[in-house]
C-alpha atoms as a PDB file:
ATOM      1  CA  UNK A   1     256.594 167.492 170.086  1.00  0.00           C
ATOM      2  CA  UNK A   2     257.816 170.912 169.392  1.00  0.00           C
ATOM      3  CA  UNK A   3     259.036 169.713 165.553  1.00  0.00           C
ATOM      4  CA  UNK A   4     255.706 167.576 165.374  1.00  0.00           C
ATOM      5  CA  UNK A   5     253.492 171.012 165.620  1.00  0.00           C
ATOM      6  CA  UNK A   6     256.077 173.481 163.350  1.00  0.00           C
ATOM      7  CA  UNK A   7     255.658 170.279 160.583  1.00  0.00           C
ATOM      8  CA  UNK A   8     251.946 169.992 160.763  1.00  0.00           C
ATOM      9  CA  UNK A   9     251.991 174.204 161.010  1.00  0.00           C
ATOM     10  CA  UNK A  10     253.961 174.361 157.831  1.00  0.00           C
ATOM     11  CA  UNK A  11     251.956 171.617 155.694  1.00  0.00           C
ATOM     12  CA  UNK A  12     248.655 173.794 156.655  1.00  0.00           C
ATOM     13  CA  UNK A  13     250.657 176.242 155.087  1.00  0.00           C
ATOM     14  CA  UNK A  14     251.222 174.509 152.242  1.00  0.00           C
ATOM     15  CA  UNK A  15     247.898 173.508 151.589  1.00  0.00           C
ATOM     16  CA  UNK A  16     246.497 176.699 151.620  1.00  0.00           C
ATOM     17  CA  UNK A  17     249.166 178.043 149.003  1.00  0.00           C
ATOM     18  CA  UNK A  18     248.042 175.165 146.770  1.00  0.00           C
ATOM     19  CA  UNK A  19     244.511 176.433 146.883  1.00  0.00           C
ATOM     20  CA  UNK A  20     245.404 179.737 146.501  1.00  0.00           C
ATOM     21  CA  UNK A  21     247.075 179.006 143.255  1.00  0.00           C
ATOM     22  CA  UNK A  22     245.238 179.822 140.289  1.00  0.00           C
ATOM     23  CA  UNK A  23     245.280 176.856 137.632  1.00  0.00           C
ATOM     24  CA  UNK A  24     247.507 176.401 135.837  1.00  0.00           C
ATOM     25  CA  UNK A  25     250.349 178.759 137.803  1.00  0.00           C
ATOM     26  CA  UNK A  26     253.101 177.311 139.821  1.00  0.00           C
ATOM     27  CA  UNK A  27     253.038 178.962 143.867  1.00  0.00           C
ATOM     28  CA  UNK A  28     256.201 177.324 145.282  1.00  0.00           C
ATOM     29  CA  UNK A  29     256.799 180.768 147.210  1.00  0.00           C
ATOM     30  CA  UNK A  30     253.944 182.668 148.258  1.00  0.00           C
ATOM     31  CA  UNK A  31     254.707 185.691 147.040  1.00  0.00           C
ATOM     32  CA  UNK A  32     255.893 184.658 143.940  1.00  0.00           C
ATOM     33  CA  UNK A  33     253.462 183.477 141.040  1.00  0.00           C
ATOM     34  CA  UNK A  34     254.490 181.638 137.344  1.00  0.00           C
ATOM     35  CA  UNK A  35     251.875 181.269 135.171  1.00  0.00           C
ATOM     36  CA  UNK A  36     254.404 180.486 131.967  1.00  0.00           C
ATOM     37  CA  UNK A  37     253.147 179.211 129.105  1.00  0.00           C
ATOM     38  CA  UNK A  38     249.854 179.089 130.558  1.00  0.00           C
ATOM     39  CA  UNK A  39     246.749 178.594 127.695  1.00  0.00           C
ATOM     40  CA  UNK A  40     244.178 181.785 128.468  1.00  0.00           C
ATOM     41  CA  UNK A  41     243.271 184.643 126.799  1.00  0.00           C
ATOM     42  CA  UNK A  42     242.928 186.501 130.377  1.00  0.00           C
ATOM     43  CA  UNK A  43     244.933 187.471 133.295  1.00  0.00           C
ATOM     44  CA  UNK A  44     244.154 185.067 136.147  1.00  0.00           C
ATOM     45  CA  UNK A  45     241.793 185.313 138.758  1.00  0.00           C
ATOM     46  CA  UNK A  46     242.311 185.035 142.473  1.00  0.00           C
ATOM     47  CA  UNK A  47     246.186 185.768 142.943  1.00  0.00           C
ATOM     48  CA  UNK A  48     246.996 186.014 146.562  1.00  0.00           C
ATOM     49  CA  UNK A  49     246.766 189.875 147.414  1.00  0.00           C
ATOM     50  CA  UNK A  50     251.008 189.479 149.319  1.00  0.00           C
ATOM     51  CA  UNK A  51     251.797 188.791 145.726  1.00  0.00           C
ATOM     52  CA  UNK A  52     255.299 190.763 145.020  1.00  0.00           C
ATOM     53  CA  UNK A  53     255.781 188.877 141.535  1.00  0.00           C
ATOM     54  CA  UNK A  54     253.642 188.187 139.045  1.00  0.00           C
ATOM     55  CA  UNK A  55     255.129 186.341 135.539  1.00  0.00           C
ATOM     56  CA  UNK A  56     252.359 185.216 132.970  1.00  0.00           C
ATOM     57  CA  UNK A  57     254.374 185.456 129.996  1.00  0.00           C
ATOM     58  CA  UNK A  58     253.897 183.466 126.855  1.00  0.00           C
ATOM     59  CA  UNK A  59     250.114 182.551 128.132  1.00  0.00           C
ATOM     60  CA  UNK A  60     247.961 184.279 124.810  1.00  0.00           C
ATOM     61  CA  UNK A  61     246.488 186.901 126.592  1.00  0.00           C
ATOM     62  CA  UNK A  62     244.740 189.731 124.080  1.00  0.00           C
ATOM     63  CA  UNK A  63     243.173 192.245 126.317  1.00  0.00           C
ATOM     64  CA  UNK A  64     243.489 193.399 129.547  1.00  0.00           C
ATOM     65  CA  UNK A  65     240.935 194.806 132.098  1.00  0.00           C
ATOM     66  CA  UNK A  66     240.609 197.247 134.715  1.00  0.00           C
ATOM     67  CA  UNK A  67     240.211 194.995 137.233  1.00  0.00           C
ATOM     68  CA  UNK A  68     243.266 192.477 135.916  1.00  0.00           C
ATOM     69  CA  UNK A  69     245.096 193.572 138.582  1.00  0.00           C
ATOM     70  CA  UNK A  70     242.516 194.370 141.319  1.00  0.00           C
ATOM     71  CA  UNK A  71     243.758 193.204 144.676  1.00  0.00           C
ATOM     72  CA  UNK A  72     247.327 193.153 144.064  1.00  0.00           C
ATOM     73  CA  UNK A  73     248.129 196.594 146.004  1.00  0.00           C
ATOM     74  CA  UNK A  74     251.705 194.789 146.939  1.00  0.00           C
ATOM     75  CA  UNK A  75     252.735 193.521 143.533  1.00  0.00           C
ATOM     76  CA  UNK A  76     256.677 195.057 142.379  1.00  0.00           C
ATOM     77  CA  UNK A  77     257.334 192.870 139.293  1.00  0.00           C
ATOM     78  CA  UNK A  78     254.950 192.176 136.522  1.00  0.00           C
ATOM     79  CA  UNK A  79     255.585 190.269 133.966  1.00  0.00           C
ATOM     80  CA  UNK A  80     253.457 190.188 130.585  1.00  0.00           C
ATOM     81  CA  UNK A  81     256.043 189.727 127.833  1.00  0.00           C
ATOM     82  CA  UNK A  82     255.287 187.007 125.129  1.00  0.00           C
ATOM     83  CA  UNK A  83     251.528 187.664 124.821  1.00  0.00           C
ATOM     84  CA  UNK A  84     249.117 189.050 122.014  1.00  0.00           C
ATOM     85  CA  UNK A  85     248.346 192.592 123.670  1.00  0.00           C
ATOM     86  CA  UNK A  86     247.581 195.049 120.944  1.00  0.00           C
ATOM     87  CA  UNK A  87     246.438 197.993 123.223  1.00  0.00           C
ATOM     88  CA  UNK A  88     246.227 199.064 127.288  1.00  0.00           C
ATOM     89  CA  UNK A  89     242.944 201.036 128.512  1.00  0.00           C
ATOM     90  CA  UNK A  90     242.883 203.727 130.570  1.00  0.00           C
ATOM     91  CA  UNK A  91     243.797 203.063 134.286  1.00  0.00           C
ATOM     92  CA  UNK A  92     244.560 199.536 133.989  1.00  0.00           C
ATOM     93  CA  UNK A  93     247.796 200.019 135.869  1.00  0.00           C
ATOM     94  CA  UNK A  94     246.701 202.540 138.217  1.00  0.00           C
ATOM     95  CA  UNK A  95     246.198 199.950 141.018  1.00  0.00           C
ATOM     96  CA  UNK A  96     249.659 198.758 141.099  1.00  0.00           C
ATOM     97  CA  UNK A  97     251.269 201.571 143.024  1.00  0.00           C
ATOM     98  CA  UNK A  98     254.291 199.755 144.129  1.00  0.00           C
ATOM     99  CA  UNK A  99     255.005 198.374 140.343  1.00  0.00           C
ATOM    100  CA  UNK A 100     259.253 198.439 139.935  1.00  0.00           C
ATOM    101  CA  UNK A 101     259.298 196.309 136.828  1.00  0.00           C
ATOM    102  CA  UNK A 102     256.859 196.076 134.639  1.00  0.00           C
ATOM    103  CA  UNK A 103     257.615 193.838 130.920  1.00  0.00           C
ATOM    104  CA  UNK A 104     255.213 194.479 128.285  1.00  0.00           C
ATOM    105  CA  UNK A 105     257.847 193.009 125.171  1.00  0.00           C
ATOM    106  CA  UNK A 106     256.938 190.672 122.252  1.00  0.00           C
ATOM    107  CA  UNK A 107     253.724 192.134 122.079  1.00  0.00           C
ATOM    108  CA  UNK A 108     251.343 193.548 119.292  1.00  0.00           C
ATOM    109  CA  UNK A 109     251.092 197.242 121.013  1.00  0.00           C
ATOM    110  CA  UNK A 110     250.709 199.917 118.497  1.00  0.00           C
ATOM    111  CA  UNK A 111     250.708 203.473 120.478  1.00  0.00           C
ATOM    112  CA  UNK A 112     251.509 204.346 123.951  1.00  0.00           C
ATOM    113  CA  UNK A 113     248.871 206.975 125.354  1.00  0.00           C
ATOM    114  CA  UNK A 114     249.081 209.960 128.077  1.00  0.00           C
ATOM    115  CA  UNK A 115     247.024 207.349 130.587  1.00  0.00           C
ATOM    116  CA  UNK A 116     248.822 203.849 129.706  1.00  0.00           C
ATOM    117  CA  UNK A 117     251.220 204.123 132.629  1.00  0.00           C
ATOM    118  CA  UNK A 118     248.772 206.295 134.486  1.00  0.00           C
ATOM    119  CA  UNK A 119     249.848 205.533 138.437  1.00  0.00           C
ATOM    120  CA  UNK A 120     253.478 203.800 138.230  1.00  0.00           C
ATOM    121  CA  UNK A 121     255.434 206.803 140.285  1.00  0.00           C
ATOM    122  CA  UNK A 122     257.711 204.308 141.231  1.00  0.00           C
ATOM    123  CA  UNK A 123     258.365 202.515 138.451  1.00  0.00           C
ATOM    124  CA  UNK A 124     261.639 201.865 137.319  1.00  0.00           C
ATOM    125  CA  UNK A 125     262.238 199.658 134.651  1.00  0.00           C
ATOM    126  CA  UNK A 126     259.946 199.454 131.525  1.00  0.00           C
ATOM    127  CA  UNK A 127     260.639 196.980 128.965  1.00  0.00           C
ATOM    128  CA  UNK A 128     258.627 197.867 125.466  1.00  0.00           C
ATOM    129  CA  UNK A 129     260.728 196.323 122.536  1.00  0.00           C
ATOM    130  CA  UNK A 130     259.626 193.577 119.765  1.00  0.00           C
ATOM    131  CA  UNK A 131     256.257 195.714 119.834  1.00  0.00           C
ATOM    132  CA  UNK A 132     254.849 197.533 117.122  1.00  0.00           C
ATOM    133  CA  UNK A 133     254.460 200.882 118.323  1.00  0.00           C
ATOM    134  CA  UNK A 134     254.050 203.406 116.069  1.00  0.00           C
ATOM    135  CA  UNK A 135     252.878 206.464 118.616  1.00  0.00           C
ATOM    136  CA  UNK A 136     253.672 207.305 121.816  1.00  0.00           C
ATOM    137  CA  UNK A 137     252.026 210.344 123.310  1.00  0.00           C
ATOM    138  CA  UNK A 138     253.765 213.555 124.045  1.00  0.00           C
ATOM    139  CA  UNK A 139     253.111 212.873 127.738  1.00  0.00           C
ATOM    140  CA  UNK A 140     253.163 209.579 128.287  1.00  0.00           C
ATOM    141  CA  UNK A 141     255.749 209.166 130.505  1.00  0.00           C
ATOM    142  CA  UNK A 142     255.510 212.385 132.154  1.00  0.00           C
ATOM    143  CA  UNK A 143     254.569 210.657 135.466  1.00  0.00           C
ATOM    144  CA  UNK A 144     257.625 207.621 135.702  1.00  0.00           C
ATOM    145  CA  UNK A 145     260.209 210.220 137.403  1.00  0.00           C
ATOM    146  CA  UNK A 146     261.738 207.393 138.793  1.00  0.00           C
ATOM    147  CA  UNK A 147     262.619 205.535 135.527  1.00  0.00           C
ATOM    148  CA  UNK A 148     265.639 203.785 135.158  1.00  0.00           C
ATOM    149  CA  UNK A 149     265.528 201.956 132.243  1.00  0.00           C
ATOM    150  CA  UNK A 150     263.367 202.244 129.312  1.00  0.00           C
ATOM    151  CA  UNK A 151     264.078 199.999 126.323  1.00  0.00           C
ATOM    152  CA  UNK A 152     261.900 200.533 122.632  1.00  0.00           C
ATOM    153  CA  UNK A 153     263.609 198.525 120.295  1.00  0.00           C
ATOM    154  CA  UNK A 154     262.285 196.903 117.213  1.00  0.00           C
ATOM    155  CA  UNK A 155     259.265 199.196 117.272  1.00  0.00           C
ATOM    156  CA  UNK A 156     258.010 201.283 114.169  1.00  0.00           C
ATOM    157  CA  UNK A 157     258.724 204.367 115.644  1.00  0.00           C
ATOM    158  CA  UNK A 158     259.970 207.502 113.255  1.00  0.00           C
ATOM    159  CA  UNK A 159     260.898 209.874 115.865  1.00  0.00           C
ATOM    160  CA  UNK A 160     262.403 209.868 119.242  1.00  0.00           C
ATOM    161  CA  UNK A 161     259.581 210.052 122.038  1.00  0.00           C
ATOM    162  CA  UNK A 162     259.773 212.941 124.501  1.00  0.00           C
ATOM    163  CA  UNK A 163     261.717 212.131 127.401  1.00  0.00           C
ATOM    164  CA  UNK A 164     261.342 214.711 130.134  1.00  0.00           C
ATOM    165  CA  UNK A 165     262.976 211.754 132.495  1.00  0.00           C
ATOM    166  CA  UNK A 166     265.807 212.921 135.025  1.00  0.00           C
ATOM    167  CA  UNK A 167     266.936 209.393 136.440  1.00  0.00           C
ATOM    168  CA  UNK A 168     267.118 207.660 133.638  1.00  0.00           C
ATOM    169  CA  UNK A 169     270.489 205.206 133.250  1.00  0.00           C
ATOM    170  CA  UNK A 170     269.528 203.310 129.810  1.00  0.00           C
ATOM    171  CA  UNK A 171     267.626 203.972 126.981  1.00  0.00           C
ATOM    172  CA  UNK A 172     267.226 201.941 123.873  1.00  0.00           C
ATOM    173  CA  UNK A 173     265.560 202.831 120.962  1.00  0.00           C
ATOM    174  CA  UNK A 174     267.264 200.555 118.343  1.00  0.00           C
ATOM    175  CA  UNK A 175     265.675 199.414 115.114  1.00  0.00           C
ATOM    176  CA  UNK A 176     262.648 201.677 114.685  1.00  0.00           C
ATOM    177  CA  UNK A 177     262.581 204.087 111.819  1.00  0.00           C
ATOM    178  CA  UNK A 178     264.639 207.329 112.869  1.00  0.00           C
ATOM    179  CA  UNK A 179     267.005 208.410 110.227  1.00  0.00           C
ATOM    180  CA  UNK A 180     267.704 211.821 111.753  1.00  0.00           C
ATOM    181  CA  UNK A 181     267.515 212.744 115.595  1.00  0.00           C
ATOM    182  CA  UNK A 182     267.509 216.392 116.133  1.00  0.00           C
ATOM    183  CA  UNK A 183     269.538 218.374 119.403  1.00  0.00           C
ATOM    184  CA  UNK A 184     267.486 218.253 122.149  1.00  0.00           C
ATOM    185  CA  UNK A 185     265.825 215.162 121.581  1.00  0.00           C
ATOM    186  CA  UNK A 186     267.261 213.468 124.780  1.00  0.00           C
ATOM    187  CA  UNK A 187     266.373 215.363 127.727  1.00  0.00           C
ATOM    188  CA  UNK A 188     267.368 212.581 130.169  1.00  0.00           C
ATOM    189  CA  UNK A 189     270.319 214.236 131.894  1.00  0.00           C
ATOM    190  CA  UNK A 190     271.904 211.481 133.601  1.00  0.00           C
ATOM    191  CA  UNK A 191     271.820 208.508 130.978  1.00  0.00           C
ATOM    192  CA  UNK A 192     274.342 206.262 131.607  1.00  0.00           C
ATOM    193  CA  UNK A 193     273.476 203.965 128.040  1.00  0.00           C
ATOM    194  CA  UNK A 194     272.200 205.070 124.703  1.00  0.00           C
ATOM    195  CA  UNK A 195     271.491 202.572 122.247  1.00  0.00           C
ATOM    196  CA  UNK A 196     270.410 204.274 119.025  1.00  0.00           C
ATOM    197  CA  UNK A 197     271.444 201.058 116.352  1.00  0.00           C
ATOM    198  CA  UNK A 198     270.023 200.535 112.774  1.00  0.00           C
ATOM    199  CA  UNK A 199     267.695 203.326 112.821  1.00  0.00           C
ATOM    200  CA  UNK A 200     269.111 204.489 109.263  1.00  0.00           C
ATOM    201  CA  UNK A 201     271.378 207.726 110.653  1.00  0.00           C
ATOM    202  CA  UNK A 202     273.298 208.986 107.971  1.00  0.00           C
ATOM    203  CA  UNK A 203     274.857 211.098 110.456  1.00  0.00           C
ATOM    204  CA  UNK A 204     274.724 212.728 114.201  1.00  0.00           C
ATOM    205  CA  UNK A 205     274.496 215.924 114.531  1.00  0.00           C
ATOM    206  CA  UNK A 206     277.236 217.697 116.543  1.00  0.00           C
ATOM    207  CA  UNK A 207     274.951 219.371 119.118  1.00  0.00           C
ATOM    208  CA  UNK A 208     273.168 215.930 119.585  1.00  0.00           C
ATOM    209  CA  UNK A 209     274.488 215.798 123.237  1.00  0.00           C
ATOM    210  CA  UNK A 210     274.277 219.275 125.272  1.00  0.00           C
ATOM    211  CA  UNK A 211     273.395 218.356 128.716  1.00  0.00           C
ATOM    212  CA  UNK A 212     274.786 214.765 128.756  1.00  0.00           C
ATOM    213  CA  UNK A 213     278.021 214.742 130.273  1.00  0.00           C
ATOM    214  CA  UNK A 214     277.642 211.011 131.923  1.00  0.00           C
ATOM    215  CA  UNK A 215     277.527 209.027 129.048  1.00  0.00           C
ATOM    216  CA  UNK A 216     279.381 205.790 129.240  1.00  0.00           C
ATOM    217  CA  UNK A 217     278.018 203.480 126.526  1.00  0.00           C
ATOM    218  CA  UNK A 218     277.152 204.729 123.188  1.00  0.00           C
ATOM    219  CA  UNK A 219     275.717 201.991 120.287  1.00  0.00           C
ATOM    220  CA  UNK A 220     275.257 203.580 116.733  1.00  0.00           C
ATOM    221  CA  UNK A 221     276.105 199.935 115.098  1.00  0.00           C
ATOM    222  CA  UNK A 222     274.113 198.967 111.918  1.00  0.00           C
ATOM    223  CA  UNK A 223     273.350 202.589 110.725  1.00  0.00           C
ATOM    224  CA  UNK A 224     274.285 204.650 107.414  1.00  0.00           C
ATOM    225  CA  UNK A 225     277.145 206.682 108.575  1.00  0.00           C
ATOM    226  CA  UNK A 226     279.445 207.795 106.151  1.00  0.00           C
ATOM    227  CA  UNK A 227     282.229 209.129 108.578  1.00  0.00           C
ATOM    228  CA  UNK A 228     282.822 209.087 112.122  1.00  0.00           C
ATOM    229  CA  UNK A 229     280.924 210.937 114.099  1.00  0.00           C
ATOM    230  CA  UNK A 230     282.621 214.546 114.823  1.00  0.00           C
ATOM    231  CA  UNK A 231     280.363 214.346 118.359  1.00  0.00           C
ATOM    232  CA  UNK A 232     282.800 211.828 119.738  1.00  0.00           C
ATOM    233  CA  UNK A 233     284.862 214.420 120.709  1.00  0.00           C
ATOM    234  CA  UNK A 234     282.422 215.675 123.441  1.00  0.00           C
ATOM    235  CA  UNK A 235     282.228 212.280 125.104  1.00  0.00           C
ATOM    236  CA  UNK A 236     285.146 211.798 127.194  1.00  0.00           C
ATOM    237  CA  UNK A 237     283.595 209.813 129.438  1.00  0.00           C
ATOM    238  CA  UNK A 238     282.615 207.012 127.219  1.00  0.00           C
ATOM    239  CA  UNK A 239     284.218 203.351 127.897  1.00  0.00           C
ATOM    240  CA  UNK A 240     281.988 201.081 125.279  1.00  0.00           C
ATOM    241  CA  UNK A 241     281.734 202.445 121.646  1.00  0.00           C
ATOM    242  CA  UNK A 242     280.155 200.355 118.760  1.00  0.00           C
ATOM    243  CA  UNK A 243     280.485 201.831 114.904  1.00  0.00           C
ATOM    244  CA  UNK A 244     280.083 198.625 113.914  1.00  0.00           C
ATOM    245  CA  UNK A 245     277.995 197.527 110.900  1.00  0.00           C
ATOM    246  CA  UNK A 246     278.403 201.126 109.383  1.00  0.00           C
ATOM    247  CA  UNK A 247     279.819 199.488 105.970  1.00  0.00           C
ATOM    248  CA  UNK A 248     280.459 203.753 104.444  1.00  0.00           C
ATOM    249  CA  UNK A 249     283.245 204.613 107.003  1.00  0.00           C
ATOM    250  CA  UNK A 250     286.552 203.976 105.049  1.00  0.00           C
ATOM    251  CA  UNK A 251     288.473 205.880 107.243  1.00  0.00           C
ATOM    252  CA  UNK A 252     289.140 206.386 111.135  1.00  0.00           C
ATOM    253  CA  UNK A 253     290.250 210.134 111.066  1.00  0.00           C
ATOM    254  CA  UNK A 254     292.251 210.849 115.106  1.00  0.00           C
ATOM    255  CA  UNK A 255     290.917 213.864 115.561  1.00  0.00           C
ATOM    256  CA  UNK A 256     287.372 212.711 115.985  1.00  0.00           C
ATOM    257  CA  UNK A 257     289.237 209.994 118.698  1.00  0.00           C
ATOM    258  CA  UNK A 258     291.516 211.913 120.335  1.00  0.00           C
ATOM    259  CA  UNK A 259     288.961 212.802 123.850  1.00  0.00           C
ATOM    260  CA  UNK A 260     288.117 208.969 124.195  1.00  0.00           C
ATOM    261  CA  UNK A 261     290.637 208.416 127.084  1.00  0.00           C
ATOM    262  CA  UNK A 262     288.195 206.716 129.074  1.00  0.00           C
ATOM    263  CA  UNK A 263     287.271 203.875 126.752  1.00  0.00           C
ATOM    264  CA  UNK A 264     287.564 200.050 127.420  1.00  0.00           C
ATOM    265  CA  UNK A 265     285.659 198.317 125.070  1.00  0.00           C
ATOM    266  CA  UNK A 266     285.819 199.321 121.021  1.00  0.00           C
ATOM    267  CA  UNK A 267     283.584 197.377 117.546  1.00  0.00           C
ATOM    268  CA  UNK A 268     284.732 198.922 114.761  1.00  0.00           C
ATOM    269  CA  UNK A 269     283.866 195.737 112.552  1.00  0.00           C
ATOM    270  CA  UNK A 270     282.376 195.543 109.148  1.00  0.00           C
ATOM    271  CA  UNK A 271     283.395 199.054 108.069  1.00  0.00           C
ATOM    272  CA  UNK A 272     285.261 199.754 104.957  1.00  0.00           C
ATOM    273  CA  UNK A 273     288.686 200.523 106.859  1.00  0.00           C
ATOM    274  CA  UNK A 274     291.467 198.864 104.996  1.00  0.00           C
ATOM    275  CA  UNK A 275     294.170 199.747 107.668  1.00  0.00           C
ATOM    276  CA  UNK A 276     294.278 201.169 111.282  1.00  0.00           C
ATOM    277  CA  UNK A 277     296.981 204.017 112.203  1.00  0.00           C
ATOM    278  CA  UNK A 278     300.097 202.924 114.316  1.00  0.00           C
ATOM    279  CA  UNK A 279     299.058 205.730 116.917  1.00  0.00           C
ATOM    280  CA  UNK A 280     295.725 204.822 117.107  1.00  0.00           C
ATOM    281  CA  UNK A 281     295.862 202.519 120.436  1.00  0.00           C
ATOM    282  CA  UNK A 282     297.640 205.266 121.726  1.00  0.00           C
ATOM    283  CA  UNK A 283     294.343 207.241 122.745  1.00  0.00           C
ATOM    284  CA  UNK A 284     293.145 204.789 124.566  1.00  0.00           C
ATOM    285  CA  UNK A 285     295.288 204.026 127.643  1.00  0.00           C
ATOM    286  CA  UNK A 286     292.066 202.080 129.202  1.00  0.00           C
ATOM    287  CA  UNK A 287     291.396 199.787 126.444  1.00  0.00           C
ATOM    288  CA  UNK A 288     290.595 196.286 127.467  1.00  0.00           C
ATOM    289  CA  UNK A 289     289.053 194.567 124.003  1.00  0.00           C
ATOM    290  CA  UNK A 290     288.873 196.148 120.252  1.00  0.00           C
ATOM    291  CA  UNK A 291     286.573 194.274 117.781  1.00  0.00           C
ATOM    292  CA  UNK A 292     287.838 194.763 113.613  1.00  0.00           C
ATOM    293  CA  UNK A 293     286.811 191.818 112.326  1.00  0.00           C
ATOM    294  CA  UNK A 294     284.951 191.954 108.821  1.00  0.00           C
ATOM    295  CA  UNK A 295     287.239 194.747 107.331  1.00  0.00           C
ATOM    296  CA  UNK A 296     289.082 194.663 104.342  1.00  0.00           C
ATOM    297  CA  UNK A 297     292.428 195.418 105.678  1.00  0.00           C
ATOM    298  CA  UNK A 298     295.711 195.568 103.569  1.00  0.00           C
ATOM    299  CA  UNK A 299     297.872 193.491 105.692  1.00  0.00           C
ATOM    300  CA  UNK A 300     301.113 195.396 105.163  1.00  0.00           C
ATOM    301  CA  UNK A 301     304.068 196.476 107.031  1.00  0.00           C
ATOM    302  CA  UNK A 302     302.535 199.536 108.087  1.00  0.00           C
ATOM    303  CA  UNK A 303     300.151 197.365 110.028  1.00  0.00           C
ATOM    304  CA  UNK A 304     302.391 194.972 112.003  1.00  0.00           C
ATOM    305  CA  UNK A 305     302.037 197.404 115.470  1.00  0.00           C
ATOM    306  CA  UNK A 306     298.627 195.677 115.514  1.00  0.00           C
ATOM    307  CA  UNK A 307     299.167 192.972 117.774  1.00  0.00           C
ATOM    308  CA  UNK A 308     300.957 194.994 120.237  1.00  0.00           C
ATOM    309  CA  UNK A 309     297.994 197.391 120.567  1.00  0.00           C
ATOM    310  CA  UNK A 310     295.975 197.655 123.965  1.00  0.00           C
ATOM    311  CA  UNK A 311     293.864 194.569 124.208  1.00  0.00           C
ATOM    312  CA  UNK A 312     295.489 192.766 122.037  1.00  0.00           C
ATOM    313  CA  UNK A 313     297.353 189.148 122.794  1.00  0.00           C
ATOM    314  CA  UNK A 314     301.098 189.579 121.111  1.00  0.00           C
ATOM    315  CA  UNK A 315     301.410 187.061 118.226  1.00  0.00           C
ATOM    316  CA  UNK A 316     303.667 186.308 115.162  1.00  0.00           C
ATOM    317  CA  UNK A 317     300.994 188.001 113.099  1.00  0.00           C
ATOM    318  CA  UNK A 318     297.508 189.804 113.778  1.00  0.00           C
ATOM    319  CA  UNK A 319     295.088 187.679 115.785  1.00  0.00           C
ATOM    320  CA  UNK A 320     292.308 186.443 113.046  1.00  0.00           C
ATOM    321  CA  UNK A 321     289.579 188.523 114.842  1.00  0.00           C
ATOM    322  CA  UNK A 322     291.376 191.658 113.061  1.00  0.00           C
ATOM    323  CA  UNK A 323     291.565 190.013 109.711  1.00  0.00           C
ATOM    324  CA  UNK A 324     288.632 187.954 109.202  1.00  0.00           C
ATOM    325  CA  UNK A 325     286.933 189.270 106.155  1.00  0.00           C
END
């Protein structure tokens, strides 16, 4: 009788959640919500208000209102990536004040004002790349002091945005249009991951990093660098480094290697090194995988240490990762 009444209780249940579902969106846990792929030019209407994630990506949506997300005071993940935003009002956001994660990617936004995030304080993730943001306000993220993570790739940015943000692990601002970053322009103190690939950098300047002294992942891949940066030697703590794709480095001079004792993971492919010093491994007693593939490397005697280098299997001759061309 008991199991009778819990099975009757719990198809109620389900009943309501299927009316409570707005068409179109799939409500197989309550607080949950996937409106993917879903034709509409709007946010939809009548989301339960215990909503705690919210994913209407790749659904056409162009603008968005102030009351889009009326209603929704428990919502933590929000999902709008894949759309055709091209701009956020004012206080559009403001009544999600329990927003983590908020995705805003593959859209059409071109600036980023003092008011677009206006009421996140505990945000902590922001996802902005594949956009076409050209502007982003002096003080626009002024108020996410809990940031974690903000990435900007593949925007049309030409400077780095001001980033007063003390908790932030990861930034990436990849692939906008940023030949020259000036010291000073990264105020986050504890990033963790810095991602600054094919912005055009002909070089970085040796006060770039002042105040970061927890850096552990640094990606200036795809760029215009002509030598390797002399700022390497103030990040000790680095374990993933990525010159790749910087086709004007001929040369891998120690000294600007020599502090790197705490790095695992190296990509130096598609430079312009033709050979790699015998004692080069030796500065890395940590490393766990080097990438050289695309070099043109003079495979002479001098080079036949290679294979016995950190990370690398011991063959008969170098592994074809090093001398793929």
């Amino acid at each position: 009788m008991n199991q009778l009444i819990l099975c009757t209780l719990l198809l109620l249940a389900l009943v309501e959640l299927a009316r409570a579902c707005p068409a179109g969106c799939q409500c197989h846990d309550p607080k949950t919500i996937l409106c993917a792929a879903r034709r509409g030019q709007t946010v939809p209407r009548g989301l339960p208000p215990s909503t705690l994630s919210l994913y209407v990506f790749e659904n056409g949506i162009t603008t968005l209102s102030e009351d889009s997300f009326a209603g929704l005071p428990a919502l933590q993940l929000l999902d709008l990536s894949q759309n055709k935003i091209t701009s956020i009002e004012r206080n559009i956001f403001q009544p999600l004040t329990e927003l983590v994660n908020l995705d805003l990617s593959f859209n059409q936004l071109q600036e980023i004002t003092n008011e677009t995030f206006h009421g996140l304080r505990l945000l902590e993730r922001l996802y902005l790349q594949r956009n076409r943001i050209q502007h982003i306000h002096a003080a626009a993220f002024d108020t996410l002091e809990n940031l974690l993570e903000l990435k900007l790739q593949s925007n049309q940015l030409r400077a780095v945005p001001p980033l007063d943000l003390p908790n932030l692990l990861l930034l990436d601002i990849s692939w906008n249009k940023i030949p020259t970053i000036a010291p000073g322009a990264f105020h986050a103190v504890s990033i963790e991951s810095l991602k600054i690939a094919g912005l055009g950098l002909t070089s970085l300047n040796e006060e770039l990093f002042q105040v970061q002294n927890n850096l552990h992942e640094l990606d200036v891949s795809d760029n215009l660098l002509e030598r390797v940066p002399a700022v390497l030697r103030r990040l000790g703590s680095l374990t993933r480094l990525s010159l790749a794709g910087n086709a004007r480095i001929s040369q891998l001079p120690a000294e600007d290697f020599q502090s790197l004792h705490n790095l695992q993971e190296l990509d130096i492919s598609n430079l312009n090194i033709n050979t790699i010093p015998r004692d080069f491994s030796g500065f890395f007693p940590r490393l766990r995988a080097m990438t050289a593939a695309g070099n043109p490397f003079n495979c002479i005697c001098q080079m036949s240490w290679l294979p016995e280098g950190p990370g690398v299997t011991r063959r008969q001759r170098p592994p074809a990762a090093f001398l793929r061309r």
